[in-house]
Protein backbone atom coordinates (compact mmCIF):
# COMPACT_ATOMS: atom_id res chain seq x y z
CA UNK A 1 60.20 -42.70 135.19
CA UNK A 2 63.73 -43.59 136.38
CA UNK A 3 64.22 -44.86 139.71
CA UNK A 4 66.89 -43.36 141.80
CA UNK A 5 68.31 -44.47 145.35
CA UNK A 6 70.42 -42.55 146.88
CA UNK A 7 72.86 -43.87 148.80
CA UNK A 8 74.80 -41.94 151.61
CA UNK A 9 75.39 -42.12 155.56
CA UNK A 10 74.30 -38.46 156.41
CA UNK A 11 71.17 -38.26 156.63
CA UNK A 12 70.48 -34.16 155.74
CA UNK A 13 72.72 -34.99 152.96
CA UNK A 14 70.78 -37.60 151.34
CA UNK A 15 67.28 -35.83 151.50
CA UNK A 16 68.79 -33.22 149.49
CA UNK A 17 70.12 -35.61 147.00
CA UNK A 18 66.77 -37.30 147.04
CA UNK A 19 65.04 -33.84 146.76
CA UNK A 20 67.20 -32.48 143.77
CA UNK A 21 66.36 -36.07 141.81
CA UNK A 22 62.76 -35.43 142.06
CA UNK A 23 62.82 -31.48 140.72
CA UNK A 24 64.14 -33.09 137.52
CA UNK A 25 61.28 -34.22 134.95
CA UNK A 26 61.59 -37.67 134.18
CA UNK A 27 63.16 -38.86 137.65
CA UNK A 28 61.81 -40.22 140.69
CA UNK A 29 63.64 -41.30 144.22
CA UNK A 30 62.31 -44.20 145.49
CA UNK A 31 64.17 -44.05 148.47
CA UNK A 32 67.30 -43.58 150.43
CA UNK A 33 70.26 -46.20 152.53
CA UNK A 34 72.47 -45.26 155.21
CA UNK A 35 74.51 -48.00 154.41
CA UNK A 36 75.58 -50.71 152.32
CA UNK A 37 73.05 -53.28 153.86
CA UNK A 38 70.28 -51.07 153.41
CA UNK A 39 71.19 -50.67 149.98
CA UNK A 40 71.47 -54.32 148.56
CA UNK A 41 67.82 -54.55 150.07
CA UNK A 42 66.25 -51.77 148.40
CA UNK A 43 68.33 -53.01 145.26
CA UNK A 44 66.67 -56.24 145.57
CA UNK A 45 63.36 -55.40 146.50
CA UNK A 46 62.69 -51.92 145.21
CA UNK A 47 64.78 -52.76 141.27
CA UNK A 48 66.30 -48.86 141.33
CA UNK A 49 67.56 -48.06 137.60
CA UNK A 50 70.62 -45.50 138.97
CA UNK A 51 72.46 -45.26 142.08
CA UNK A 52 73.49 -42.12 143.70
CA UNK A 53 76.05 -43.79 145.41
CA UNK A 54 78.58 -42.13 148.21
CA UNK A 55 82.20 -43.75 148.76
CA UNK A 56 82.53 -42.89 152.46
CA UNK A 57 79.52 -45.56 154.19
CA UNK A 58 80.10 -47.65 157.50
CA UNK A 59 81.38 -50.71 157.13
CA UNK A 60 81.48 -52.09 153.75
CA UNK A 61 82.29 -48.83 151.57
CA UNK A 62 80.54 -48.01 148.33
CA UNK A 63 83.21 -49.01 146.29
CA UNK A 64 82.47 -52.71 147.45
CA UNK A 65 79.09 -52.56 146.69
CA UNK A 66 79.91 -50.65 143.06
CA UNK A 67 81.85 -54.23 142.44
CA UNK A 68 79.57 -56.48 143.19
CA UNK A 69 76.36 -54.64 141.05
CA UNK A 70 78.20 -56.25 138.09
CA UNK A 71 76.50 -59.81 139.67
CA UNK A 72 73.15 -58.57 139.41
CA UNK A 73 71.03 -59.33 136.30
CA UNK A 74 70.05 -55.72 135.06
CA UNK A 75 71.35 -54.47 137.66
CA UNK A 76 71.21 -50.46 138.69
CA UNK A 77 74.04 -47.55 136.70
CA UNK A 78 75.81 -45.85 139.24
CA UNK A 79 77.01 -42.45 140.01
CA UNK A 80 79.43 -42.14 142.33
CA UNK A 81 78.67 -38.71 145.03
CA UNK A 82 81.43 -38.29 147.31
CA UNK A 83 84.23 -35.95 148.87
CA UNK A 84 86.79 -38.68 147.59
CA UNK A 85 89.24 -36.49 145.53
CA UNK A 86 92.27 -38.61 145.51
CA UNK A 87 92.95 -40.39 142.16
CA UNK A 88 93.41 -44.09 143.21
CA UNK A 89 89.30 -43.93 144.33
CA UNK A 90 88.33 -42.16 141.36
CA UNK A 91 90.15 -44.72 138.81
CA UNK A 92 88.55 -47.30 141.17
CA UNK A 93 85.11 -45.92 140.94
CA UNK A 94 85.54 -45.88 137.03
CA UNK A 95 86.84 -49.58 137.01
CA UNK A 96 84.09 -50.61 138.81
CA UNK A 97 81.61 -49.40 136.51
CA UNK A 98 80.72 -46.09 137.43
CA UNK A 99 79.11 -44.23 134.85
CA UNK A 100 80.21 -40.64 136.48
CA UNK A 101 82.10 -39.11 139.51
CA UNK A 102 80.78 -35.82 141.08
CA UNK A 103 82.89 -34.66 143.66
CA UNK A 104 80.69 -32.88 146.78
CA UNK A 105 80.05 -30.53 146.93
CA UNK A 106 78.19 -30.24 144.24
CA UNK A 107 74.50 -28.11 142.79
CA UNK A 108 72.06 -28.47 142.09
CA UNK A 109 72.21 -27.78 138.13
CA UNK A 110 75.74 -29.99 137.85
CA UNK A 111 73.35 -32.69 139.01
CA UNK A 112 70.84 -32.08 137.14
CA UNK A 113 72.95 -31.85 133.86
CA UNK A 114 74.36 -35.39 134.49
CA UNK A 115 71.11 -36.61 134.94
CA UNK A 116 69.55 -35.82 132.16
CA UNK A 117 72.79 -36.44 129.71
CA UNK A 118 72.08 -40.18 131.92
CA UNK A 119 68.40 -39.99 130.36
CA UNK A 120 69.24 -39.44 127.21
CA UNK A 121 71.93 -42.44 126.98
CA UNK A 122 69.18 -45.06 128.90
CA UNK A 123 66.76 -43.49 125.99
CA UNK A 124 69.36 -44.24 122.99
CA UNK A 125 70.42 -47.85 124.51
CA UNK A 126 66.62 -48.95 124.30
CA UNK A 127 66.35 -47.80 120.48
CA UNK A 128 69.89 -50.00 119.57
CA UNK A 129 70.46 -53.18 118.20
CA UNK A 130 73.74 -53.03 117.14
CA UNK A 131 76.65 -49.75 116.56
CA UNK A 132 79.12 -49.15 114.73
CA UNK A 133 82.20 -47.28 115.95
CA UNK A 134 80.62 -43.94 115.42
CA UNK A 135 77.29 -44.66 117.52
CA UNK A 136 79.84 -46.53 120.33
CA UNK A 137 81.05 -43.53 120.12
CA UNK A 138 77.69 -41.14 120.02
CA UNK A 139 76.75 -43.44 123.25
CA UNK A 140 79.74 -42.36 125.48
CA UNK A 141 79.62 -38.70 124.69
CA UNK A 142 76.13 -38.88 125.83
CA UNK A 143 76.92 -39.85 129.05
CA UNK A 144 79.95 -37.19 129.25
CA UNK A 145 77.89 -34.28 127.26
CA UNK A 146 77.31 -32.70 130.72
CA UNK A 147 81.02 -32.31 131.28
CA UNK A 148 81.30 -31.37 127.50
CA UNK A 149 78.47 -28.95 128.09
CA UNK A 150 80.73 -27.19 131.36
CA UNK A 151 83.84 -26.33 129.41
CA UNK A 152 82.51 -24.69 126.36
CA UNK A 153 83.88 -21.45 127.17
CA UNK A 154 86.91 -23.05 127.65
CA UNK A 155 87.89 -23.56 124.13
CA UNK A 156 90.57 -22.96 122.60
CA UNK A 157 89.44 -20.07 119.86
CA UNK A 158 90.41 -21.72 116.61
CA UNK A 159 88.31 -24.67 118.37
CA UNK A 160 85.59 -22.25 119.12
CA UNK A 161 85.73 -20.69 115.08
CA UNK A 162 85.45 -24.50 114.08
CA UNK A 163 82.50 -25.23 116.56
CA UNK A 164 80.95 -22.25 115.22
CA UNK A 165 81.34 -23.19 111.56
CA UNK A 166 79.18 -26.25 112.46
CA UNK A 167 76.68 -24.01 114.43
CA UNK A 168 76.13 -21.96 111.64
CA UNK A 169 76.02 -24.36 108.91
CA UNK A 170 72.59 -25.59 109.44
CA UNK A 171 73.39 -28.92 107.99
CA UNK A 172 76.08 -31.76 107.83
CA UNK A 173 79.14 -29.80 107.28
CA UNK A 174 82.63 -32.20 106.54
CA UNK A 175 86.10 -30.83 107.62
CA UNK A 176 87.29 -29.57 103.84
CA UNK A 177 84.38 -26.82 103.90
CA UNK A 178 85.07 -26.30 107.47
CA UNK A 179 89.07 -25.96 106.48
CA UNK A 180 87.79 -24.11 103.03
CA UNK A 181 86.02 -21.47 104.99
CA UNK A 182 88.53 -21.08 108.22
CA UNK A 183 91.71 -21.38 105.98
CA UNK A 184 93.44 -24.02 107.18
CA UNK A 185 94.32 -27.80 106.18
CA UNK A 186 91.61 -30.53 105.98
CA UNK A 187 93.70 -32.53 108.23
CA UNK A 188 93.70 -29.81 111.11
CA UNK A 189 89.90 -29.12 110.76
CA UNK A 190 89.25 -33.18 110.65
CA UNK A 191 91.17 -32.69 114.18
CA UNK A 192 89.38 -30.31 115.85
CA UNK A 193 86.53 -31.59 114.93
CA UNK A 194 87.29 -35.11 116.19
CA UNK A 195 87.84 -33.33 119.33
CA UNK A 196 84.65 -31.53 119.81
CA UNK A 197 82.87 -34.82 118.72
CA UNK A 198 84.70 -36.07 121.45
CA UNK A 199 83.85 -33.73 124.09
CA UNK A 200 80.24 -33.92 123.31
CA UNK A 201 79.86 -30.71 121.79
CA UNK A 202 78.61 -31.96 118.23
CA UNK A 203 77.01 -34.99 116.66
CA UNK A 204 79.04 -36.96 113.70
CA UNK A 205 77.08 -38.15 111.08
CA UNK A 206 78.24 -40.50 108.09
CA UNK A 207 76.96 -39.46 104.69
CA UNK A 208 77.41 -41.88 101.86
CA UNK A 209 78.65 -40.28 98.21
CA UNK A 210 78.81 -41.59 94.53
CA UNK A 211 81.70 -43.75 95.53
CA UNK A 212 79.59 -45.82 98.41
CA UNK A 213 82.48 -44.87 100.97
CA UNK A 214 81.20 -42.93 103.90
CA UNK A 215 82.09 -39.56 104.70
CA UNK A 216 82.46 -38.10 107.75
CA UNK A 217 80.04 -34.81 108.15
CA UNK A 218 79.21 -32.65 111.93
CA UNK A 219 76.19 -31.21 113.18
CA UNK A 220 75.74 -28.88 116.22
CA UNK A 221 74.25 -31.36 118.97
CA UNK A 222 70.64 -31.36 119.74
CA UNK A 223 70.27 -30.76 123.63
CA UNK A 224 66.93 -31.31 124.10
């Protein structure tokens, strides 16, 4: 199970934070702070694996103690939960080491996606010795495959024809077939596919021809 301590000054609002964390499989809260105090001792005595973690606390704020978990020797990931829309917190919060920024207010299922895109990176890290670019790469869009997940309507539609070409292939696909079959240059297809690689929407995959040099091939992502 993952440990989760959730970390906010309002009371009501914390139980439901700590409520939502245990409806999703895999997750357990093992406890809430009020403040920043609270939450170093629970971090030290209670070894949480994520922090829910609000901006807005008494006193120190939770940007402080985002710093400082960069001290601490396996220390907790951190989400940041907080009204703070303004830009300067948010590129603070992702200096500090945030792995993701959910503005309140937020639902249940937004939280839940995050979550589990969280599980699935903790779940790859454990398997990994070393990466190359591409799994560097397959690591981070884990973490941001919730987001990814949220705009797929969104697409623009030669994006969605290309996303669907990799849908429907049922194995690797490269970008020539992809340009081949939409009628368009390999270069544009190698694009848009870099893009929804990017956005978390498929999984790259290196296969290795006659010549030894890797080629770059999609699938659709597995999301379960």
């Amino acid at each position: 199970m993952i440990k989760v301590l959730v970390i906010d000054d309002d009371f009501r609002v914390a139980q439901i934070h700590a409520d939502r964390v245990g409806r999703v499989p895999g997750f357990v809260c093992i406890g809430t702070a009020r403040n920043t105090a609270e939450a170093r001792r629970a971090i030290a005595e209670q070894a949480p694996d994520l922090l829910l973690l609000d901006i807005y606390l008494p006193g120190e704020d939770g940007l402080s103690l985002l710093r400082s978990l960069s001290t601490i020797e396996n220390g907790p990931d951190c989400i940041v939960v907080t009204a703070a829309r303004d830009i300067a917190t948010v590129r603070a919060a992702m200096r500090s080491g945030a792995i993701y920024y959910l503005v309140k207010p937020f639902g249940f299922e937004q939280l839940r996606q995050q979550l589990e895109s969280y599980r699935k990176w903790r779940s790859r890290l454990s398997g990994v010795g070393a990466v190359d670019q591409a799994g560097v790469d397959s690591l981070y869009g884990l973490l941001h495959s919730a987001a990814g997940d949220g705009v797929r309507g969104k697409l623009h539609p030669t994006m969605q024809k290309v996303l669907s070409e990799v849908q429907s292939a049922g194995e690797p696909i490269g970008a020539a077939e992809v340009a081949a079959h939409l009628g368009m240059s390999r270069p544009t297809a190698q694009r848009y596919l870099t893009d929804l690689e990017r956005r978390g929407l498929v999984d790259l995959r290196l296969e290795y021809g006659s010549t030894g040099r890797p080629v770059n091939s999609y699938v659709q992502r597995n999301t379960m």
